[in-house]
Protein backbone atom coordinates (compact mmCIF):
# COMPACT_ATOMS: atom_id res chain seq x y z
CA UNK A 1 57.76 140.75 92.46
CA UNK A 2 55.24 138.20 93.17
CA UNK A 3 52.05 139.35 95.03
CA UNK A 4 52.55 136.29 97.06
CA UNK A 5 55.36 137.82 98.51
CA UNK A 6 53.94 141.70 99.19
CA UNK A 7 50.53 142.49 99.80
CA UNK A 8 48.72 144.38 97.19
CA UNK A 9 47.43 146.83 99.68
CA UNK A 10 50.10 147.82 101.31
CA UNK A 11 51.87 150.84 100.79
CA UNK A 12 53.16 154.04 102.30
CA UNK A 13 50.21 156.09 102.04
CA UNK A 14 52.49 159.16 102.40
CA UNK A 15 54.62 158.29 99.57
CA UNK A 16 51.55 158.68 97.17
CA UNK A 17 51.07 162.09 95.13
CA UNK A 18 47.60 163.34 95.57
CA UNK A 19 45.09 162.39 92.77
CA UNK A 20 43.09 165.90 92.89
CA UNK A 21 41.83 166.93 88.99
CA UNK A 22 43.28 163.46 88.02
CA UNK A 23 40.93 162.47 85.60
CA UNK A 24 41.04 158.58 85.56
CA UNK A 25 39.45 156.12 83.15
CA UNK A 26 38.82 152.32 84.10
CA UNK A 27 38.48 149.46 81.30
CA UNK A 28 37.39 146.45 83.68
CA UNK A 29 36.21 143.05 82.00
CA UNK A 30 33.02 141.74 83.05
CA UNK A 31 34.27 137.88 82.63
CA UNK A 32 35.13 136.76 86.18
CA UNK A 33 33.14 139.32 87.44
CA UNK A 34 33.21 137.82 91.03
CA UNK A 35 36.95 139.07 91.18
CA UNK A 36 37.03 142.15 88.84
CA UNK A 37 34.08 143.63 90.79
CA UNK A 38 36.46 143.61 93.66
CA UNK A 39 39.53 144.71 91.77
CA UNK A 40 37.50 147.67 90.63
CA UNK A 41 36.14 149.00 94.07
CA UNK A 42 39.44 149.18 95.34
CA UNK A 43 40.59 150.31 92.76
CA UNK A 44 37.72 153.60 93.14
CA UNK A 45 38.25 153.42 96.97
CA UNK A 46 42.39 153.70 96.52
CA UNK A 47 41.90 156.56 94.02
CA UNK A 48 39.48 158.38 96.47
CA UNK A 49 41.48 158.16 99.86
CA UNK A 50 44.04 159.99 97.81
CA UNK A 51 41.86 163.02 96.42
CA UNK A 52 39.83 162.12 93.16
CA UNK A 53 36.58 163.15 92.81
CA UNK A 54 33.91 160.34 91.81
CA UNK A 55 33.33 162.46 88.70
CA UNK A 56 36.32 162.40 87.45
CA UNK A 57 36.71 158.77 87.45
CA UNK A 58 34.73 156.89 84.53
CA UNK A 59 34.37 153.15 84.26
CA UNK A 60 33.43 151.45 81.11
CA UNK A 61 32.66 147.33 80.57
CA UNK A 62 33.87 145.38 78.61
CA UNK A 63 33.16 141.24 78.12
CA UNK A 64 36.53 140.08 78.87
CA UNK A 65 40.37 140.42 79.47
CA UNK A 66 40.73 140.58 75.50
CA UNK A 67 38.60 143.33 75.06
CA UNK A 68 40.29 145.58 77.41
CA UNK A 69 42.69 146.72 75.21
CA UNK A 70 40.01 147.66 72.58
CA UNK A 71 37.97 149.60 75.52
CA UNK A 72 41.13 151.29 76.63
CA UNK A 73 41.97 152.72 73.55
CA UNK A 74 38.51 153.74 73.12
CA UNK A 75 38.70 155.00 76.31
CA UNK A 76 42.24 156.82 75.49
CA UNK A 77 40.71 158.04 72.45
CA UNK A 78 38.25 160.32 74.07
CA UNK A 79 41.11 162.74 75.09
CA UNK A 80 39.37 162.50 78.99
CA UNK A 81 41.83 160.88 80.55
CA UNK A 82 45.27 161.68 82.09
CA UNK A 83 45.27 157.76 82.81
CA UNK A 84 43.68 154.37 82.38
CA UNK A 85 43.79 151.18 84.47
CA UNK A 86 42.47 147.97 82.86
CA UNK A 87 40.90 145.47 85.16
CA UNK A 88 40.53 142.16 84.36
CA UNK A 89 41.02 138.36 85.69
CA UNK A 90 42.58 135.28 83.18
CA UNK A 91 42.18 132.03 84.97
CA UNK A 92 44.14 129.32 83.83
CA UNK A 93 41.61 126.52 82.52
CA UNK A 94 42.65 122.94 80.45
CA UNK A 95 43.58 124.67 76.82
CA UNK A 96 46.00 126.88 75.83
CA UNK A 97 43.31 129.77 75.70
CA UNK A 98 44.84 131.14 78.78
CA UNK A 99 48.21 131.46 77.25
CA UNK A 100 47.09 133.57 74.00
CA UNK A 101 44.62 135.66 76.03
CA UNK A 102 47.84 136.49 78.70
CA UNK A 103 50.02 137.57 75.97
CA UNK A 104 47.43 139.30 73.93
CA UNK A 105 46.27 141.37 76.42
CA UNK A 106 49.90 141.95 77.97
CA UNK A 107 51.07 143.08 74.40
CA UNK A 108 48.03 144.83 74.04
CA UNK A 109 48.53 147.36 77.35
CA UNK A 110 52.20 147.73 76.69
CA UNK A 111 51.53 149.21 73.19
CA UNK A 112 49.27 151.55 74.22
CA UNK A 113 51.66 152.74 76.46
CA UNK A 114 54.23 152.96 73.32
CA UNK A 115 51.10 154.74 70.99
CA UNK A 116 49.51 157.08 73.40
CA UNK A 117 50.95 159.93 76.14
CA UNK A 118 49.36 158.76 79.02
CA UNK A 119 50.20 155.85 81.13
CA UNK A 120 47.84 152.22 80.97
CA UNK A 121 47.84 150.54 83.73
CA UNK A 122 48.09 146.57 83.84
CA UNK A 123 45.44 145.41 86.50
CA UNK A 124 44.81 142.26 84.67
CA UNK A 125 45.21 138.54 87.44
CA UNK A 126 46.76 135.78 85.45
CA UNK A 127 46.47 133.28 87.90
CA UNK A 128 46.32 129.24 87.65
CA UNK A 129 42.68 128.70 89.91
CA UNK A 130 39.84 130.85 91.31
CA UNK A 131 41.84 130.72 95.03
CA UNK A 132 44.95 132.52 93.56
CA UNK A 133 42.46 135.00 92.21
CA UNK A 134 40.67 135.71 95.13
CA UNK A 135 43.54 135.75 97.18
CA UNK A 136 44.91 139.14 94.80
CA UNK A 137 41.44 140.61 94.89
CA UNK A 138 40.68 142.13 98.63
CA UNK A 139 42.00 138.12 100.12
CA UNK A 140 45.38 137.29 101.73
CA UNK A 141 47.44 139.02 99.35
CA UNK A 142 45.73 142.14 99.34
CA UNK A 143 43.60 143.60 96.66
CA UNK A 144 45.64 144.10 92.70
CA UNK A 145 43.00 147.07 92.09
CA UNK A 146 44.77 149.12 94.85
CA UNK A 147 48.05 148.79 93.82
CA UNK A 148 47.03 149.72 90.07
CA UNK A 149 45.25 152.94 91.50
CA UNK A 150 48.53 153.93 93.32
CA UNK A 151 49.99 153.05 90.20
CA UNK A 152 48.20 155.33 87.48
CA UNK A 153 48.52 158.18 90.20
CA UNK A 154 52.31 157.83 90.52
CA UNK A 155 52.14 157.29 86.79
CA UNK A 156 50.15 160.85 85.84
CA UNK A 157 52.09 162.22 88.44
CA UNK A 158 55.22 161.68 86.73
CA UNK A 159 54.31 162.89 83.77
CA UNK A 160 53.23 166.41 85.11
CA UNK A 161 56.62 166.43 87.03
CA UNK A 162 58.01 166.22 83.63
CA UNK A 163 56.39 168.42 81.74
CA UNK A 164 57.27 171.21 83.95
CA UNK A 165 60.88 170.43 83.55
């Protein structure tokens, strides 16, 4: 759905599992920083309303939206994490370097997903100017680092409900 439809931020609180001994890694791209800086607190301030601990959530930089995949894994690799959400912001600019970037990185997440056992989550703005950006990062539409917390807890969630099946 299109975040200019919903607001990132809002959710039924209730309907999220609690994140206690969730052990959560973040991959967030330091290009854009203005916006990913944002992403990533509320990202850490969604996680923590629903029961992480600050030490069990471990951030890691990495230059930009490309990379994340590459940090991710290295992240993933570790065997720390029940979860990872990549942060990161793609502006669209005058070349097609916007187009390759989108798809590498979208590629990228979704087969990690395939390789590893834990879920990566896409927090990654692909938007066409600075506004949209800011708008989907704590502005009118709410704040895309919230919604990917909720997401990676429903995510690791699921995947303990499972494995007690």
């Amino acid at each position: 759905m299109a975040s200019s439809l919903k607001n990132l931020s809002e959710y039924n609180v209730a309907g999220v599992p609690s994140a206690k001994g969730m052990k959560v890694g973040i991959v967030i791209s330091e290009w854009n920083h203005e916006i990913t800086g944002t992403l990533l607190e509320g990202a850490v301030k969604t996680l923590l309303l629903h029961g992480a601990e600050e030490v069990d959530i471990s951030t890691c930089h990495v230059p930009g939206s490309f990379e994340l995949v590459s940090g991710a894994r290295m992240l993933a690799d570790t065997g720390r994490f029940d979860g990872i959400i990549c942060i990161g912001c793609v502006i669209r600019g005058d070349t097609p370097h916007f187009d390759y970037i989108c798809q590498g990185v979208t590629q990228g997440i979704a087969g990690l997903n395939l390789q590893y056992k834990i879920p990566f989550i896409f927090g990654v703005l692909t938007t066409n100017d600075l506004q949209q950006a800011k708008d989907r990062a704590g502005g009118i539409h709410g704040n895309k680092g919230d919604e990917a917390a909720v997401t990676v807890i429903k995510m690791i969630a699921l995947k303990r409900t499972l494995n007690n099946l």
